[in-house]
Each structure stands twice: as C-alpha cells, then as structure tokens.
C-alpha atoms as a PDB file:
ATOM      1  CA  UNK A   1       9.284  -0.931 -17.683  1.00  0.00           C
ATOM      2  CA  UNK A   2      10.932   1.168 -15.184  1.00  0.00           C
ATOM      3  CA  UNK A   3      10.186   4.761 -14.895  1.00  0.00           C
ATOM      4  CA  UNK A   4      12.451   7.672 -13.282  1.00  0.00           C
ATOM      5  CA  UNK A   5      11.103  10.539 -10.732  1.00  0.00           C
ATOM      6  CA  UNK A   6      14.184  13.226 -10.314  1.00  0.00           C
ATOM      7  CA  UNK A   7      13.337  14.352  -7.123  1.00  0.00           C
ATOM      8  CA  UNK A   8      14.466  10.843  -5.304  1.00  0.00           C
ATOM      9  CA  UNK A   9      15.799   9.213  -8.508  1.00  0.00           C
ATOM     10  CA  UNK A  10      13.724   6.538  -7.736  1.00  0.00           C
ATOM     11  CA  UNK A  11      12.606   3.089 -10.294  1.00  0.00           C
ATOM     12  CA  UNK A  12       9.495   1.924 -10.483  1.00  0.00           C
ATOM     13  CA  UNK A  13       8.850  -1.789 -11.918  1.00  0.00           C
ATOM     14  CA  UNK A  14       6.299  -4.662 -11.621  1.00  0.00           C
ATOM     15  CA  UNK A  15       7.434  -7.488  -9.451  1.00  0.00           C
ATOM     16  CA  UNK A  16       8.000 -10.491 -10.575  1.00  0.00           C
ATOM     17  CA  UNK A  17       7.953 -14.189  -8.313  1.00  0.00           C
ATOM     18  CA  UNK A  18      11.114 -13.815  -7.649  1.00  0.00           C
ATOM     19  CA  UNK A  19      10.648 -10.671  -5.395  1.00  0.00           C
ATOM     20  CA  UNK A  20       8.426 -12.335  -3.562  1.00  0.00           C
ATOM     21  CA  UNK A  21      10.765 -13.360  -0.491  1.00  0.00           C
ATOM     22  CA  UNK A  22      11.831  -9.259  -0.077  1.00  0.00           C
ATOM     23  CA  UNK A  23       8.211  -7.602  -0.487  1.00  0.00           C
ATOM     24  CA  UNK A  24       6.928 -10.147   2.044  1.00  0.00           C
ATOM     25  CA  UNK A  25      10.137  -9.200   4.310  1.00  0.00           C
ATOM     26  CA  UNK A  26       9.384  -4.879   3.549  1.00  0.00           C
ATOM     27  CA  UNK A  27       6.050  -5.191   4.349  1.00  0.00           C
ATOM     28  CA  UNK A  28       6.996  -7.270   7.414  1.00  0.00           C
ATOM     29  CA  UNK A  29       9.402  -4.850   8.535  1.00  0.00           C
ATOM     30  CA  UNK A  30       6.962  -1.455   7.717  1.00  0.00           C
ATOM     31  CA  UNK A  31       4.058  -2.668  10.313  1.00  0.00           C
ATOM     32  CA  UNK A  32       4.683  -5.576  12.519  1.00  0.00           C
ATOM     33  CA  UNK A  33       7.095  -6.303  15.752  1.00  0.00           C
ATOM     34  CA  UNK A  34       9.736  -3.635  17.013  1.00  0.00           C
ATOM     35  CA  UNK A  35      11.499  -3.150  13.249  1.00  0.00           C
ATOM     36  CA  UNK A  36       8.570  -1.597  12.352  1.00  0.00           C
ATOM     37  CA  UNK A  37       8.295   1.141  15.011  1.00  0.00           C
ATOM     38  CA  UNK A  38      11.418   3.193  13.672  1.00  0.00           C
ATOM     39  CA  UNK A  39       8.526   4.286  11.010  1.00  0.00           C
ATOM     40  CA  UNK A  40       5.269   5.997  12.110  1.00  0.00           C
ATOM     41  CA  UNK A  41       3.199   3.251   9.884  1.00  0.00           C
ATOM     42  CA  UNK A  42       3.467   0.710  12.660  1.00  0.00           C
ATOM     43  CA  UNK A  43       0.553  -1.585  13.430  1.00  0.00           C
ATOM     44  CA  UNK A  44       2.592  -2.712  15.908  1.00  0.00           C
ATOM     45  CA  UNK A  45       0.449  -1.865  19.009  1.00  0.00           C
ATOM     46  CA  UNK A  46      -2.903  -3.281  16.925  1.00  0.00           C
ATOM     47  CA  UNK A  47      -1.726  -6.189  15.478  1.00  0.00           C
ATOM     48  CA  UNK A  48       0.680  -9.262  16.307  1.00  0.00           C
ATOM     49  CA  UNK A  49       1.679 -12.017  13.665  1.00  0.00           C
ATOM     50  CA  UNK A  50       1.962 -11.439  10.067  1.00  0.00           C
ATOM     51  CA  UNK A  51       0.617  -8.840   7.262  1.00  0.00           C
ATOM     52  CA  UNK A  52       1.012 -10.679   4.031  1.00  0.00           C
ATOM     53  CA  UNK A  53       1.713 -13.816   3.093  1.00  0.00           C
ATOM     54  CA  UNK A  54       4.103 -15.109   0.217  1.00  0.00           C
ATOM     55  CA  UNK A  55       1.136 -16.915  -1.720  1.00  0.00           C
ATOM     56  CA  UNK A  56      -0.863 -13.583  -1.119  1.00  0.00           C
ATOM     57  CA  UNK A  57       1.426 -11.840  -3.108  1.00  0.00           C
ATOM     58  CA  UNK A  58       2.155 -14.324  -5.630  1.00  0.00           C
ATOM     59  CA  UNK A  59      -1.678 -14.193  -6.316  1.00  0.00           C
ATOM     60  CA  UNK A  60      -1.403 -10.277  -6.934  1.00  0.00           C
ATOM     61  CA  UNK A  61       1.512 -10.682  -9.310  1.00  0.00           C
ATOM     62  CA  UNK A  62      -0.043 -13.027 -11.622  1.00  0.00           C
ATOM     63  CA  UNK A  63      -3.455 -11.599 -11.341  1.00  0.00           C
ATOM     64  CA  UNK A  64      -4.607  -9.686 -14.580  1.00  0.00           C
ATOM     65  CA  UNK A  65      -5.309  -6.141 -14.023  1.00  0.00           C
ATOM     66  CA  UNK A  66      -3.142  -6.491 -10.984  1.00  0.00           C
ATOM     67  CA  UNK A  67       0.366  -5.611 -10.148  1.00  0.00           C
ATOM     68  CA  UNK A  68       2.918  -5.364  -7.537  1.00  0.00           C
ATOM     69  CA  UNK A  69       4.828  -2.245  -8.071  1.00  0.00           C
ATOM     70  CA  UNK A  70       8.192  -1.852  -6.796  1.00  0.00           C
ATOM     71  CA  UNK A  71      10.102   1.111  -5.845  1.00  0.00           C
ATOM     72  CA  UNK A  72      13.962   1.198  -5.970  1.00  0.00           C
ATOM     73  CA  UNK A  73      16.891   3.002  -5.826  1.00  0.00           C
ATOM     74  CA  UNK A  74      19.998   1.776  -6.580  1.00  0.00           C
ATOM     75  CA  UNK A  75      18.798  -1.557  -7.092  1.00  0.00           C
ATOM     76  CA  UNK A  76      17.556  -1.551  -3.589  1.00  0.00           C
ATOM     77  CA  UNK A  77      13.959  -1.971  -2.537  1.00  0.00           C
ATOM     78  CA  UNK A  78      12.492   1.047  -0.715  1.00  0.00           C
ATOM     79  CA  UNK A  79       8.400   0.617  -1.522  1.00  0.00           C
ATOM     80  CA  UNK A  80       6.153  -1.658  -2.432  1.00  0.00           C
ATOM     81  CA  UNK A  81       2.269  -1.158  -3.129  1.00  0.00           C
ATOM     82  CA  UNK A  82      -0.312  -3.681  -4.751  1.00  0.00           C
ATOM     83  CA  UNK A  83      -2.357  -1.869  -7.496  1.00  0.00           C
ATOM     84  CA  UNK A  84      -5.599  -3.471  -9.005  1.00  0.00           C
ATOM     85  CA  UNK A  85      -8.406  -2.691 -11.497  1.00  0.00           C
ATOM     86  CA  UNK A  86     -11.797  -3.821  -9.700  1.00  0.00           C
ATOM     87  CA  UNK A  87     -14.599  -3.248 -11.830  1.00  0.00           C
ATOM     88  CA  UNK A  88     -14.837   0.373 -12.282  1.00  0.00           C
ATOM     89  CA  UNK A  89     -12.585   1.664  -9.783  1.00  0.00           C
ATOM     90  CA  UNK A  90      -9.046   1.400  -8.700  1.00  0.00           C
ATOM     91  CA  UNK A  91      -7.558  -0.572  -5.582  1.00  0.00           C
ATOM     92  CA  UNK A  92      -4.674   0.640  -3.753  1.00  0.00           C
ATOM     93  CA  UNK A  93      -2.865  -1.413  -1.122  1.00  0.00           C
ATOM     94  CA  UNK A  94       0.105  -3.409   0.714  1.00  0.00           C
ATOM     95  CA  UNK A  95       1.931   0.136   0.478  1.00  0.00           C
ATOM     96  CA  UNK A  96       4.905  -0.133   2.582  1.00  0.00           C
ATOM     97  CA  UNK A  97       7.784   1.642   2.740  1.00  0.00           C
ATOM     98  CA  UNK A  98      11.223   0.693   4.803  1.00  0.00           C
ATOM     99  CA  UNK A  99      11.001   2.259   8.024  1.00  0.00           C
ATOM    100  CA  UNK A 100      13.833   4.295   8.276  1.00  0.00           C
ATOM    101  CA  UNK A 101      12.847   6.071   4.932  1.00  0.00           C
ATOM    102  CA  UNK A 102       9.595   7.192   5.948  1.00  0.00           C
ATOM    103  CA  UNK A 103       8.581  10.838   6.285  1.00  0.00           C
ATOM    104  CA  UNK A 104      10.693  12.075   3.743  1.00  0.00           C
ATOM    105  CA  UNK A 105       8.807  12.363   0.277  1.00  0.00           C
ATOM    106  CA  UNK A 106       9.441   8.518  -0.668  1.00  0.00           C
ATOM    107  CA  UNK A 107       5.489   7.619  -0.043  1.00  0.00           C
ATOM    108  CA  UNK A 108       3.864  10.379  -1.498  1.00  0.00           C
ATOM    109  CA  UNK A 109       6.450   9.624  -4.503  1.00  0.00           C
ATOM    110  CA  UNK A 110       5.140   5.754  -4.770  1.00  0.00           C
ATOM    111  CA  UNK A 111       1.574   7.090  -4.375  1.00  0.00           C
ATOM    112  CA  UNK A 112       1.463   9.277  -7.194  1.00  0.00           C
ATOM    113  CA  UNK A 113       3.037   6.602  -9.629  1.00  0.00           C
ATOM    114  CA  UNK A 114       0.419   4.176  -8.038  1.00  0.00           C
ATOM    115  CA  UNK A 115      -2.383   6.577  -8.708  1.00  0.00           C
ATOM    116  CA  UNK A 116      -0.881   7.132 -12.453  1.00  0.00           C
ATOM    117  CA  UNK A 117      -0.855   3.530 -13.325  1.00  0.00           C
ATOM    118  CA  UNK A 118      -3.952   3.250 -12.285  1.00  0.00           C
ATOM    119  CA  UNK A 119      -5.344   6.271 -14.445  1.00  0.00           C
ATOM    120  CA  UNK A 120      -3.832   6.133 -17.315  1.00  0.00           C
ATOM    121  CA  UNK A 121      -2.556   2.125 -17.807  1.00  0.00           C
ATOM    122  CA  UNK A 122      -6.053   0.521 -16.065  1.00  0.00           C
ATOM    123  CA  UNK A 123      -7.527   3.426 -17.193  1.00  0.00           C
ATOM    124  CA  UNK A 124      -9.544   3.557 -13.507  1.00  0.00           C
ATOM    125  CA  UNK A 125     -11.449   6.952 -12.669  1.00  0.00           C
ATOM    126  CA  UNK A 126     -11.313   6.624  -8.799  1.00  0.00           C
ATOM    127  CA  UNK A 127      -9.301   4.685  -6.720  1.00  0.00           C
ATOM    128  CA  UNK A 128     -10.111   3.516  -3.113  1.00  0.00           C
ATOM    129  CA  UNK A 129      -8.432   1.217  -0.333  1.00  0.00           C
ATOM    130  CA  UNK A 130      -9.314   0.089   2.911  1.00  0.00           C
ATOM    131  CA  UNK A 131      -7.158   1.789   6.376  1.00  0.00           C
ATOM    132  CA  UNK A 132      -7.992   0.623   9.847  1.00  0.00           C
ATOM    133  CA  UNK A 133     -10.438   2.819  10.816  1.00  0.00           C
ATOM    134  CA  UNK A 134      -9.087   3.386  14.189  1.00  0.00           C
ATOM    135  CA  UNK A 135      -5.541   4.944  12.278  1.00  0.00           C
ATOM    136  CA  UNK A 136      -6.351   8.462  12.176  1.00  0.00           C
ATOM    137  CA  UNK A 137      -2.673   9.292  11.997  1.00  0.00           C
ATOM    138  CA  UNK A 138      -2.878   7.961   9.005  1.00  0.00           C
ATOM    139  CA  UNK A 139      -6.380   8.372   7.437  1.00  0.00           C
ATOM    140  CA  UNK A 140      -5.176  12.273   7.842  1.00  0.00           C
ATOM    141  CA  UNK A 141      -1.918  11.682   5.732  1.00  0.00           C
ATOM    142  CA  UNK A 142      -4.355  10.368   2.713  1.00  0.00           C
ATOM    143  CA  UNK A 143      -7.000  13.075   3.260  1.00  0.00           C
ATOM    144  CA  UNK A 144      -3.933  15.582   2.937  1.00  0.00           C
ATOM    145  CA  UNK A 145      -3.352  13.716  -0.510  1.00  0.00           C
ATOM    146  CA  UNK A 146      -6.859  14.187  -2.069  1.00  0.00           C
ATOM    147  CA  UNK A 147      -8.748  10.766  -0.219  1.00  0.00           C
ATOM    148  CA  UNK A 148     -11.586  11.467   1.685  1.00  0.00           C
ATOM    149  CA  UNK A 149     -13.462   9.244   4.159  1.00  0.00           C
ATOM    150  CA  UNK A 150     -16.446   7.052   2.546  1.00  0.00           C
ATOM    151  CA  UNK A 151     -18.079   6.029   5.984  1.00  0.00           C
ATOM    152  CA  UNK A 152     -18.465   2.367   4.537  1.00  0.00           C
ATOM    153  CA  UNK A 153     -17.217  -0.080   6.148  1.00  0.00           C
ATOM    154  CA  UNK A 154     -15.669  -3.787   6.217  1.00  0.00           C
ATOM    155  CA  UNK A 155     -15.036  -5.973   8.838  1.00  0.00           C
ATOM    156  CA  UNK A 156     -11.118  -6.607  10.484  1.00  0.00           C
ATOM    157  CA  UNK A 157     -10.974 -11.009   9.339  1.00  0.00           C
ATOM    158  CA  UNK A 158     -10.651 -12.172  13.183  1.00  0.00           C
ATOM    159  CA  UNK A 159      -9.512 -15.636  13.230  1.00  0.00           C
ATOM    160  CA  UNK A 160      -7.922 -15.559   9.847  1.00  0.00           C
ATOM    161  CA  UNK A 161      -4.297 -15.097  10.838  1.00  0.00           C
ATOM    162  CA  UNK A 162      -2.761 -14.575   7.423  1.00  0.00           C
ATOM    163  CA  UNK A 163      -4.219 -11.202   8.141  1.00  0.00           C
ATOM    164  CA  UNK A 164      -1.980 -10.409  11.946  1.00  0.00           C
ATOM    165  CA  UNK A 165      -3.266 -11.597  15.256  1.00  0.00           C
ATOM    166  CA  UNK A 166      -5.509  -8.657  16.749  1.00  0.00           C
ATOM    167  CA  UNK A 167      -4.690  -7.000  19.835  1.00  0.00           C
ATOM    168  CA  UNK A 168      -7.742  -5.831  19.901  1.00  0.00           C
ATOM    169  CA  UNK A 169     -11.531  -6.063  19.191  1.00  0.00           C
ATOM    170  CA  UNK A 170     -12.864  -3.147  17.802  1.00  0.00           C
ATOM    171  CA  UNK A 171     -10.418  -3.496  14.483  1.00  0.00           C
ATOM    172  CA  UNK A 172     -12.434  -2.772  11.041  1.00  0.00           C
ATOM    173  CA  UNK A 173     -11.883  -1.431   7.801  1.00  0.00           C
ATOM    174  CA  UNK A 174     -12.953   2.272   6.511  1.00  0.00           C
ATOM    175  CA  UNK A 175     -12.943   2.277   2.643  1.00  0.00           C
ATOM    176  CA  UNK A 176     -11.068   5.378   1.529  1.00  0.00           C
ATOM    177  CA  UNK A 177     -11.876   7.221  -2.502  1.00  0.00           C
ATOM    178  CA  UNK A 178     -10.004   9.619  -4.441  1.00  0.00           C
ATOM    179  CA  UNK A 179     -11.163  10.520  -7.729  1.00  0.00           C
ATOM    180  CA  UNK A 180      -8.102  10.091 -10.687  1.00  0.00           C
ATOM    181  CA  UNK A 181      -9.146  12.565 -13.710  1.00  0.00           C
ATOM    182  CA  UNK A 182      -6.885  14.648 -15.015  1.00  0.00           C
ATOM    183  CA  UNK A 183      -7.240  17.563 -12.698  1.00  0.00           C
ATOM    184  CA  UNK A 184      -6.834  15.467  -9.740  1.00  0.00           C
ATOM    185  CA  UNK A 185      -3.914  13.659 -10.592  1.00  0.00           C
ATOM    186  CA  UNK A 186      -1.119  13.759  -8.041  1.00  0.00           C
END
C-alpha cells in the first residue's frame, strides 16, 4: 500500500524479492567505496567490503513483523530502511538514501513514515537502532530528531565480512531510543 507525503511527493511501499538486487545496490552506493562519499553518510573511511547482503535482505522481507520499506519517486528508488517489531520495541535500520539526494528533507521524510509504521501498524511504543558509536556526525542528526544516546553497547562483528571489512579496531555499536506515543510522533 503506497502512501503519499506532498512535500517531496514521495511513495512509500514494502519491498518485495524482486527489489532485492536495487536495495542491496542503494545501500551499497549510500556507505561504501568512493560512490558513497558524494553523501555525508559514508562509512567509507571505517569500513571496506560490503554492508548488506542479498540473503540479508531477503530474510527481512519475509520475516513477520518485519519489512523493507521503500521510498520512491517517480518509480525510482530514493530510500530504503528495514523496520522490525522486536518484542516490545521497535527496530530501525539499513536506512539509506542515494547519495546525491541527501541533505535535503528526503531522510527525515523516510524516518517519520518508518517511525509511523512502527507506531501505529506494529503498534511499537519506542523504537531503537544501533549507529557506530564513533559517528557523531550522525548520532547528532538522530538526537536532533527526538533519539537520545542509551550508553549500551554491542560489539562491531570483526571477522564476519557480510558486515564490511574494518579499517579499524575500535568499531562498536551504541544502541539509540526514541519513544513513539502520540506526542512524540515525527
């Protein structure tokens, strides 16, 4: 079911397995190698290798509680984040967005529709996600959208290289919370 935002004119849908090949490529393209330093997202100076894999998505697809949401204009792919029911809270995640349209409205656009799936169709009352800890750049873009720092941690997978080859060793994960009732909606 695709919904409409009128400031961007922008469709949101769940993916399907057939969008597997082009969210693997946008997500690709949003933090790894030199495509992905035309946006400020780059983990391009962290990380080498790759950030998702194709089977890694299809698992979020089919997952129940789980979806893949898509963000398009035109019929072309601009956004992608995975969002999940986990117990009693909310996961947010995989958010990319092309480099060349970043810093204009689109992300904060694909968050809120991420954050009101995730109140009001998995019916979550916080969300939270994981940021490299060592991204403050962007750790201050959430806290400027309501997230604020847990201090819990989880540890970077070294050695598991569906996750990127690190550049370096001090990589780990900061969990990240936001509560989603009404008066804290985006």
């Amino acid at each position: 079911m695709a919904a409409m935002t009128n400031e961007l004119s922008l469709s949101f849908r769940a993916a399907q397995r057939a969008d597997i090949p082009a969210i693997v490529a946008l997500v690709e393209s949003a933090y790894r190698g030199d495509a992905s330093r035309v946006g400020w997202t780059t983990e391009a100076d962290l990380l080498d290798g790759q950030r998702i894999d194709p089977e890694g998505v299809a698992a979020d697809i089919e997952r129940a509680g789980s979806q893949v949401l898509l963000t398009e204009q035109d019929g072309i792919l601009l956004a992608c984040c995975h969002i999940e029911r986990k117990g009693d809270f909310g996961y947010f995640g995989m958010f990319a967005v092309q480099p060349g349209r970043q810093g204009g409205g689109l992300g904060r656009a694909v968050l809120a529709e991420a954050e009101r799936r995730l109140r009001d169709d998995l019916h979550c009352r916080e969300v939270r996600m994981t940021v490299i800890d060592v991204r403050d750049d962007l750790i201050a873009w959430y806290e400027r959208r309501g997230y604020r720092r847990t201090g819990e941690h989880a540890p970077f997978p070294y050695g598991d290289e569906r996750f990127g080859i690190p550049k370096r060793d001090d990589l780990r994960f900061e969990w990240l919370s936001k509560p989603l009732s009404e008066e804290h909606a985006a």
